[in-house]
Protein backbone atom coordinates (compact mmCIF):
# COMPACT_ATOMS: atom_id res chain seq x y z
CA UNK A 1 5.47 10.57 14.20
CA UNK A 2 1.87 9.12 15.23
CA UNK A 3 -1.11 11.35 15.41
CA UNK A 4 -1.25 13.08 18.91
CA UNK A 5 -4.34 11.73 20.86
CA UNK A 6 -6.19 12.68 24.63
CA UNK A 7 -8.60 11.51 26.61
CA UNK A 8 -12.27 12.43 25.65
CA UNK A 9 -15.36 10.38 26.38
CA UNK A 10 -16.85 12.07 23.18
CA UNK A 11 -16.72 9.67 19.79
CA UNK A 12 -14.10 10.61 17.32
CA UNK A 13 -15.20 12.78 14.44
CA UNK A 14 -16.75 10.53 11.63
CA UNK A 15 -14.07 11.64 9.14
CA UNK A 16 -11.73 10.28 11.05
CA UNK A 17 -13.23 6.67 11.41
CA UNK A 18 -14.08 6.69 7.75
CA UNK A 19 -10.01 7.17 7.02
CA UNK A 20 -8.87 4.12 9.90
CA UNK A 21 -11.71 1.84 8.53
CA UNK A 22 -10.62 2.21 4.96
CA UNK A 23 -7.31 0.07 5.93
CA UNK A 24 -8.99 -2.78 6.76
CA UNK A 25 -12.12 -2.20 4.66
CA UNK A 26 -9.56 -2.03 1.44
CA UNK A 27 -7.63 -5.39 2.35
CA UNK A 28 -10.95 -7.70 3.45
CA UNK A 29 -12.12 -6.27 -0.45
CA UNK A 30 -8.96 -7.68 -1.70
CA UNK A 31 -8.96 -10.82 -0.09
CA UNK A 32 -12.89 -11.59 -1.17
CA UNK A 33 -11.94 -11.01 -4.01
CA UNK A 34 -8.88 -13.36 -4.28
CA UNK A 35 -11.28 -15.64 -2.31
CA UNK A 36 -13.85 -16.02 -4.89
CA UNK A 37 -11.38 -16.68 -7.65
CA UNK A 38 -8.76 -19.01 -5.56
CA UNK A 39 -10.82 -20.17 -3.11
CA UNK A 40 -7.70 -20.42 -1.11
CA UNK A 41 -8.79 -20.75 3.28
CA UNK A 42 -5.52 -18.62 3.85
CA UNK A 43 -8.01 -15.87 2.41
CA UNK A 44 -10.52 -16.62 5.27
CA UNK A 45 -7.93 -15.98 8.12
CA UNK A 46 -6.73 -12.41 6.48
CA UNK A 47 -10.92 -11.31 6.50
CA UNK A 48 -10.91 -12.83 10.25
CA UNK A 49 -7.80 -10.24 10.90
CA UNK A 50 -9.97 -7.50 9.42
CA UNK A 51 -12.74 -7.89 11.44
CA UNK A 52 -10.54 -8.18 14.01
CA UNK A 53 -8.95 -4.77 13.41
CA UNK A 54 -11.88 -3.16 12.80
CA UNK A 55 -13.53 -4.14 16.08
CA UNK A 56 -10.60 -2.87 17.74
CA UNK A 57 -10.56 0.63 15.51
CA UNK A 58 -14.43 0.98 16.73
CA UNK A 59 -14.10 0.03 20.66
CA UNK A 60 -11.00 2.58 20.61
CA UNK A 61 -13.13 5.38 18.95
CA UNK A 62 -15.65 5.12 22.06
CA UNK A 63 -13.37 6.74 24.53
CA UNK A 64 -10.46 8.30 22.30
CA UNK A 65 -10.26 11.34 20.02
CA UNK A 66 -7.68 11.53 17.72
CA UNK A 67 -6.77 14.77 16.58
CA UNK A 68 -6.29 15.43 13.29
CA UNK A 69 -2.84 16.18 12.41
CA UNK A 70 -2.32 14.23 9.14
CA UNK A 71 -0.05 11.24 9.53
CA UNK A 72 3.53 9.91 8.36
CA UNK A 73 4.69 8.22 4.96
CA UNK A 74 6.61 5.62 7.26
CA UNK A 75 3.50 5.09 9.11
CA UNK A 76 1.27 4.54 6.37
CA UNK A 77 3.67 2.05 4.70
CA UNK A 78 3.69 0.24 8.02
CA UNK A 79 0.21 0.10 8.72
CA UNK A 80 -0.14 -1.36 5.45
CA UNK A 81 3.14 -4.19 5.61
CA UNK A 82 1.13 -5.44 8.50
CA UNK A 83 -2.31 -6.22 7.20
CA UNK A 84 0.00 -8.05 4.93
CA UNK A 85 2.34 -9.95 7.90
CA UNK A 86 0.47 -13.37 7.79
CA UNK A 87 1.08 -13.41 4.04
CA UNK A 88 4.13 -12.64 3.98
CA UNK A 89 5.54 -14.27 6.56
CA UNK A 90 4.14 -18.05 5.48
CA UNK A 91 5.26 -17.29 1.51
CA UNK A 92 9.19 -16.69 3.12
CA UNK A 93 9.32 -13.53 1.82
CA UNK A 94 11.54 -10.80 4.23
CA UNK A 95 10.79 -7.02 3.90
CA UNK A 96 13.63 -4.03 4.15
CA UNK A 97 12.63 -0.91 5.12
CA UNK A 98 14.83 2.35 4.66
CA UNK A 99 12.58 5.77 5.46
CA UNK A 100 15.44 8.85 4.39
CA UNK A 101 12.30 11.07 3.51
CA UNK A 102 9.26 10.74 5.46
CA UNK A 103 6.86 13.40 4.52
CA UNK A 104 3.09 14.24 6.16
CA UNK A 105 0.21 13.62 4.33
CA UNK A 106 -2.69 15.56 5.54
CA UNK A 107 -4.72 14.84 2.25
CA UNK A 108 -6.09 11.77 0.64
CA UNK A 109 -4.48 9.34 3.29
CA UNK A 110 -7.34 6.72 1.92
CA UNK A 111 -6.16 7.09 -1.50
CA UNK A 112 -2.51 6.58 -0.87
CA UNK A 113 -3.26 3.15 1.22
CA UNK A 114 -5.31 1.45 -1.81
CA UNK A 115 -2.17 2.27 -4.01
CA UNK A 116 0.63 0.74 -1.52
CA UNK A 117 -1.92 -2.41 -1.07
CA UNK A 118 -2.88 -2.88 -4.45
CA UNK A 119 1.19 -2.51 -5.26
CA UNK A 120 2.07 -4.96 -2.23
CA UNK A 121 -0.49 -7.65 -3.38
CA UNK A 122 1.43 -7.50 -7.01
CA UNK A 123 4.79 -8.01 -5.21
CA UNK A 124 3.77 -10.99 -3.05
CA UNK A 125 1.64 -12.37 -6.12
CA UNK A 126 4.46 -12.27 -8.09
CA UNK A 127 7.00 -13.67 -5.40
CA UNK A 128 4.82 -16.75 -4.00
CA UNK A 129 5.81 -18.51 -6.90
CA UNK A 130 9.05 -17.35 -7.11
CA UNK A 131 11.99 -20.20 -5.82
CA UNK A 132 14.98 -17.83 -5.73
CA UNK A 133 15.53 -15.05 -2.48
CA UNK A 134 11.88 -13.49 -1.80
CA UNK A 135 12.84 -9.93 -0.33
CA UNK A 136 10.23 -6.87 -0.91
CA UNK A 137 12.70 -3.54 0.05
CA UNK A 138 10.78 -0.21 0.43
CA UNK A 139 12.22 3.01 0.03
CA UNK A 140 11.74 6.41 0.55
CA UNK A 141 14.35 9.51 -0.33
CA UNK A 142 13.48 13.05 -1.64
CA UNK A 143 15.60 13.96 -5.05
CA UNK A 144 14.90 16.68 -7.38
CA UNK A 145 11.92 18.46 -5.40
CA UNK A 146 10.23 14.93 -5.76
CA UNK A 147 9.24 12.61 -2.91
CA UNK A 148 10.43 9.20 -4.24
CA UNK A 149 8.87 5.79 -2.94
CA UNK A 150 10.10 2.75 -4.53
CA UNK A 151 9.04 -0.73 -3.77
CA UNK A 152 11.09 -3.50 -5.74
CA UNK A 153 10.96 -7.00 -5.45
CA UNK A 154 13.43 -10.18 -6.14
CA UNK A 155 11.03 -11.65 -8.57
CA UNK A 156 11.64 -11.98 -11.68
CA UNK A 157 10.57 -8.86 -12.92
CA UNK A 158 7.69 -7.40 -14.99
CA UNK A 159 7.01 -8.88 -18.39
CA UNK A 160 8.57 -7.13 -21.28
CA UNK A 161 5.63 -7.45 -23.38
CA UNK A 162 3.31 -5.62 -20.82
CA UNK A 163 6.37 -3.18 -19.27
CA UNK A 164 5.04 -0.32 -21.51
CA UNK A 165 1.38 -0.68 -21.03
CA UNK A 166 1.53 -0.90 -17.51
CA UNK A 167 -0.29 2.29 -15.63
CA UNK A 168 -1.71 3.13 -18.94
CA UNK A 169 -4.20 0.56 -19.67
CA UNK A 170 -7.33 -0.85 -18.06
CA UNK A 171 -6.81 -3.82 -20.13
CA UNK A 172 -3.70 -5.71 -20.24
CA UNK A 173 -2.78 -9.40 -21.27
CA UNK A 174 -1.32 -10.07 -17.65
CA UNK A 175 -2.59 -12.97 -15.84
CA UNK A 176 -5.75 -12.78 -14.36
CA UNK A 177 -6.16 -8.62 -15.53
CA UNK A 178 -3.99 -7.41 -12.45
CA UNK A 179 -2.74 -4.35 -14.68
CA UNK A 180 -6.17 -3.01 -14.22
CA UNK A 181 -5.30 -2.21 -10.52
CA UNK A 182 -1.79 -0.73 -11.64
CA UNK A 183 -3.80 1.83 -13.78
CA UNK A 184 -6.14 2.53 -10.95
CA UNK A 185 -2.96 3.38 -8.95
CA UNK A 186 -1.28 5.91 -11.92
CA UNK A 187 -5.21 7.37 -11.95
CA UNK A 188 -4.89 8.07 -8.36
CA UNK A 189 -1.42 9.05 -8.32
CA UNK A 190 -2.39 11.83 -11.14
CA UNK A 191 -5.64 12.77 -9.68
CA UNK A 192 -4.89 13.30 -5.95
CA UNK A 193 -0.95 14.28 -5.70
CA UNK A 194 0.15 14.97 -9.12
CA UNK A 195 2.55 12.10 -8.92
CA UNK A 196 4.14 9.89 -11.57
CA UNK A 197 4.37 5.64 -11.55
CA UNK A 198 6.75 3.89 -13.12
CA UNK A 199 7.26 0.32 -13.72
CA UNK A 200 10.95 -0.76 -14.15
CA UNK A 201 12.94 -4.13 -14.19
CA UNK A 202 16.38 -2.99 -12.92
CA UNK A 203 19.27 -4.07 -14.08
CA UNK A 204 19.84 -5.58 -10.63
CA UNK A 205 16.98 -7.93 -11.60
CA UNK A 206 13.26 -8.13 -9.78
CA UNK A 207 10.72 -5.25 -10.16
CA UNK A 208 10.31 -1.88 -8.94
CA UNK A 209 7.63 0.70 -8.96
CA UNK A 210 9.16 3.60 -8.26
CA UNK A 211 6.66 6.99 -7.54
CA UNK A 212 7.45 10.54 -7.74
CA UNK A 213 5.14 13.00 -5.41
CA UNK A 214 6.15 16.75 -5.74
CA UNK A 215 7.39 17.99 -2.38
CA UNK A 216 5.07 20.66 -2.83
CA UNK A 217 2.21 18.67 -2.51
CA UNK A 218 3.25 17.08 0.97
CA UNK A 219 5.21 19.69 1.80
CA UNK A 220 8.85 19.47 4.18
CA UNK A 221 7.64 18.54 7.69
């Protein structure tokens, strides 16, 4: 499911370098961001991993090209989960994975990342302080003609008083004005894939945002 790649001395197109930067680029803008407001040193080490994976994405473009041949939900959702492992891993929190639709996305590959970190970083704010199971389950199924990604987590859900505003708002009265990056995320959804967000509290308990992507868009590969 990974892009094909051969042997070329010649540099990778730029596009291309633009789109494997942005993964790294996106989560060091997080994490100097949660830096300056937390100035938590756990911040530090996640910008010293995106260096890190930068310098690697550059040194590999000198003597690889990658051809384009857009790239895997499952991937994407992966690459992501990573960037997040040192988190994740030190706050307890375990991560299912269950890929029954995995679509191509030739498109806006840049655009989808931002959303699944900027949805991630909600789950494993939410969860840090969270003393019962922390579990983050990601899901992906096709139903209806729509391409359906949920991520829930064991938390304890969204805040009723915000549920309805969420996605719809720049402003909200969460903590710290994290529904502005939700509403960022419903922009892009909108914008780029004609997709829908929602923000539930199952009856199961935790938090899910659950988004619907017309299988026309990505098509059936």
């Amino acid at each position: 499911m990974a892009a094909s790649i051969s042997l070329n001395d010649e540099p990778a197109p730029i596009e291309r370098l633009i789109h494997d930067l942005s993964i790294p680029l996106s989560i060091m803008k997080l994490n100097l961001e949660l830096l300056e407001r937390n100035n938590n040193p756990q911040y530090l080490r996640r910008l010293n991993l995106g260096w890190e994976k930068m310098d690697l994405i550059l040194k590999q473009r000198t003597s690889y090209r990658i051809v384009r041949s857009g790239k895997y939900i499952s991937d994407i959702l992966d690459e992501v989960v990573e960037l997040f492992g040192t988190g994740i891993n030190k706050a307890g929190i375990s991560i299912s994975k269950n890929y029954e639709a995995d679509p191509k996305v030739v498109l806006h590959q840049d655009k989808l990342i931002r959303i699944f970190i900027n949805i991630l970083n909600n789950a494993l704010e939410a969860l840090k302080p969270y003393n019962g199971i922390k579990q983050i389950s990601i899901n992906t199924s096709l139903k209806a003609k729509y391409y359906r990604i949920a991520i829930s987590n064991s938390g304890k859900g969204f805040p009723e008083e915000i549920l309805a505003d969420l996605g719809k708002s720049r402003i909200t009265n969460k903590s710290r004005n994290r529904g502005r990056g939700l509403y960022n995320c419903a922009l892009f959804l909108r914008k780029y894939f004609k997709a829908k967000i929602m923000f539930l509290n199952p009856r199961s308990g935790g938090a899910q945002v659950l988004i619907l992507i017309p299988q026309y868009i990505l098509g059936n590969e």
